[in-house]
Protein backbone atom coordinates (compact mmCIF):
# COMPACT_ATOMS: atom_id res chain seq x y z
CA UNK A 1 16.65 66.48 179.58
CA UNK A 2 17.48 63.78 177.17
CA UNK A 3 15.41 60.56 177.19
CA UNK A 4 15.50 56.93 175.74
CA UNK A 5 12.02 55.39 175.08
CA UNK A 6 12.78 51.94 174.47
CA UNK A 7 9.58 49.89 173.80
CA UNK A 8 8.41 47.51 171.34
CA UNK A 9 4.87 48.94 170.89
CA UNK A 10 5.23 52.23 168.71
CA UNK A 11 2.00 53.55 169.87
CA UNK A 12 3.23 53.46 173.60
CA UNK A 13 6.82 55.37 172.29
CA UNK A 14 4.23 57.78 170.61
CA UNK A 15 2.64 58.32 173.73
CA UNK A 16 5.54 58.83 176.10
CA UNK A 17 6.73 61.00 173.61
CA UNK A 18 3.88 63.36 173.40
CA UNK A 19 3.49 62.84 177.50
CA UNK A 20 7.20 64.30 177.72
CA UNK A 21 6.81 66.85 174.97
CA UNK A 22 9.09 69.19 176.91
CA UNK A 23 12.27 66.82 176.83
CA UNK A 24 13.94 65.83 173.77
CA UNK A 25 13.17 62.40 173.27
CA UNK A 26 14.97 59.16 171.05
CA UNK A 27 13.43 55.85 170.57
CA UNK A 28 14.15 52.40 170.33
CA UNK A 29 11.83 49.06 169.41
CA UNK A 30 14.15 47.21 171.02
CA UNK A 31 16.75 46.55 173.87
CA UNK A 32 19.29 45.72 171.41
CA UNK A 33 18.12 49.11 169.54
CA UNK A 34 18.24 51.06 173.04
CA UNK A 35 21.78 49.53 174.12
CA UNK A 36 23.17 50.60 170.36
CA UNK A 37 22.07 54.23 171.26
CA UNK A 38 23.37 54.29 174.68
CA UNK A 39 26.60 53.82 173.02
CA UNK A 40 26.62 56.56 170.66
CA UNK A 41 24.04 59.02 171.91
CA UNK A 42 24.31 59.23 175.48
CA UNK A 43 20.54 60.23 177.30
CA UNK A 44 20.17 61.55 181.19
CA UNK A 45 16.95 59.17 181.67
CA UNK A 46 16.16 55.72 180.25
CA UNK A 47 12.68 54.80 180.28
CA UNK A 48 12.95 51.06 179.76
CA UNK A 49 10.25 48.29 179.04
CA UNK A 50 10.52 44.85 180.33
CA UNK A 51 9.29 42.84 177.76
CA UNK A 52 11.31 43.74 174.45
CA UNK A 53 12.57 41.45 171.82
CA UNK A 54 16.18 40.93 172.26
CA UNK A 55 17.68 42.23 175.21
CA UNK A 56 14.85 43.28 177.73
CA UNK A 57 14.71 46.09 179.98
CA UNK A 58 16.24 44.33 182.66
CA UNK A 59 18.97 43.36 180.66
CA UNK A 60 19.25 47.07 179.42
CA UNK A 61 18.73 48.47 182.88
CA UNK A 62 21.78 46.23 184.44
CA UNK A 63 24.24 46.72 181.00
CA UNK A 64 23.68 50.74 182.12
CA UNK A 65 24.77 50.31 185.52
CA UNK A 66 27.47 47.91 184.86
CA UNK A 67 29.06 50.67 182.31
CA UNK A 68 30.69 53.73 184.26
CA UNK A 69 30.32 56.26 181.23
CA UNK A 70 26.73 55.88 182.00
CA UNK A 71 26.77 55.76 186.05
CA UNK A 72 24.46 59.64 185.67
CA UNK A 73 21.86 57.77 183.79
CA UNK A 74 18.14 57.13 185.37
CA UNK A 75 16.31 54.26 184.67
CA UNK A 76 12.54 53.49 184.43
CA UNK A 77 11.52 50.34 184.35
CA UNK A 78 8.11 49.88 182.77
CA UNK A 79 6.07 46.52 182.35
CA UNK A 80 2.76 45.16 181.91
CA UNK A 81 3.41 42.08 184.05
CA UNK A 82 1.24 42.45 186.95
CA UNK A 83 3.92 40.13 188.91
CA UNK A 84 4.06 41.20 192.13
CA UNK A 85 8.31 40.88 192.01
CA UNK A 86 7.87 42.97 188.75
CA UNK A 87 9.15 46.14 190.57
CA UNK A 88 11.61 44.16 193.06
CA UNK A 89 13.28 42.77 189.86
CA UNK A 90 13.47 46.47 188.30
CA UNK A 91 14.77 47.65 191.53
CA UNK A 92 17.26 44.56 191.66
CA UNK A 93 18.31 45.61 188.17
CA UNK A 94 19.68 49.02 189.05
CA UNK A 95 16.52 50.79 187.78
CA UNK A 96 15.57 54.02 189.87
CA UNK A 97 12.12 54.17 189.49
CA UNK A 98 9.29 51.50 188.08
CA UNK A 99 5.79 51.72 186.83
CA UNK A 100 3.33 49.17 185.92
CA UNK A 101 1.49 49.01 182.36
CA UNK A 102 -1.24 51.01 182.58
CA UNK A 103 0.59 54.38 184.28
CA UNK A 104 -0.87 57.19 184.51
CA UNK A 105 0.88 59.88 182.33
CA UNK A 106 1.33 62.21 185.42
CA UNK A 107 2.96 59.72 187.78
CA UNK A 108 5.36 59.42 184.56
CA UNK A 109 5.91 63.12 184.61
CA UNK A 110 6.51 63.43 188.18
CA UNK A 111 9.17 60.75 187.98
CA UNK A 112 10.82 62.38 184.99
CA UNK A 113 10.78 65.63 186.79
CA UNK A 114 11.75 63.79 189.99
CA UNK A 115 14.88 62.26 188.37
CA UNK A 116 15.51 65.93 186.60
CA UNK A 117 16.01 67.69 189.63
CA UNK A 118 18.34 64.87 191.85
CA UNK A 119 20.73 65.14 188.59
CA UNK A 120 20.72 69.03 188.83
């Protein structure tokens, strides 16, 4: 599986990274970053923080959906706002899955693996 990590915290890209070790994995710092390789490096999951500089991860999440050359893409939507419409915004978005800021790195896995196997 191919996966977008689009956060502005480079330890937290580091992290998913290393927590997904067994997927290849590209990065962005931003959602302007992750829409730019959406458009030229397509990925099978997105995993999508809220609160980026530029577009956010809402905005990310709903440009995905809206484009049809990415309608096989799942989203994660990942924040640290403890809001409790935080995950029915996600959800509104188009995103497929959220988690909140802290996750545990096993609920990540299960959802990437999750994800994997309804696109197989």
């Amino acid at each position: 599986m191919r996966v977008l990590i689009a956060d502005d915290s480079s330890s937290l890209r580091l992290l998913i990274r290393r927590i997904l070790d067994d997927h290849e994995v590209v990065e962005a710092g931003t959602g302007d970053a992750a829409l730019d390789v959406l458009r030229t490096d397509p990925v099978d999951i997105a995993i999508l923080d809220v609160n980026m500089p530029g577009a956010n991860g809402l905005d990310v999440c709903r440009a995905i959906r809206q484009d049809p050359s990415h309608a096989a893409t799942d989203v994660i939507v990942i924040t640290a706002n403890g809001a409790t419409d935080a995950e029915q915004q996600a959800l509104d978005a188009g995103a497929d899955a959220f988690l909140a800021k802290p996750f545990s790195p096993r609920r990540l896995c299960e959802l990437v693996d999750m994800l994997a196997a309804a696109t197989n």
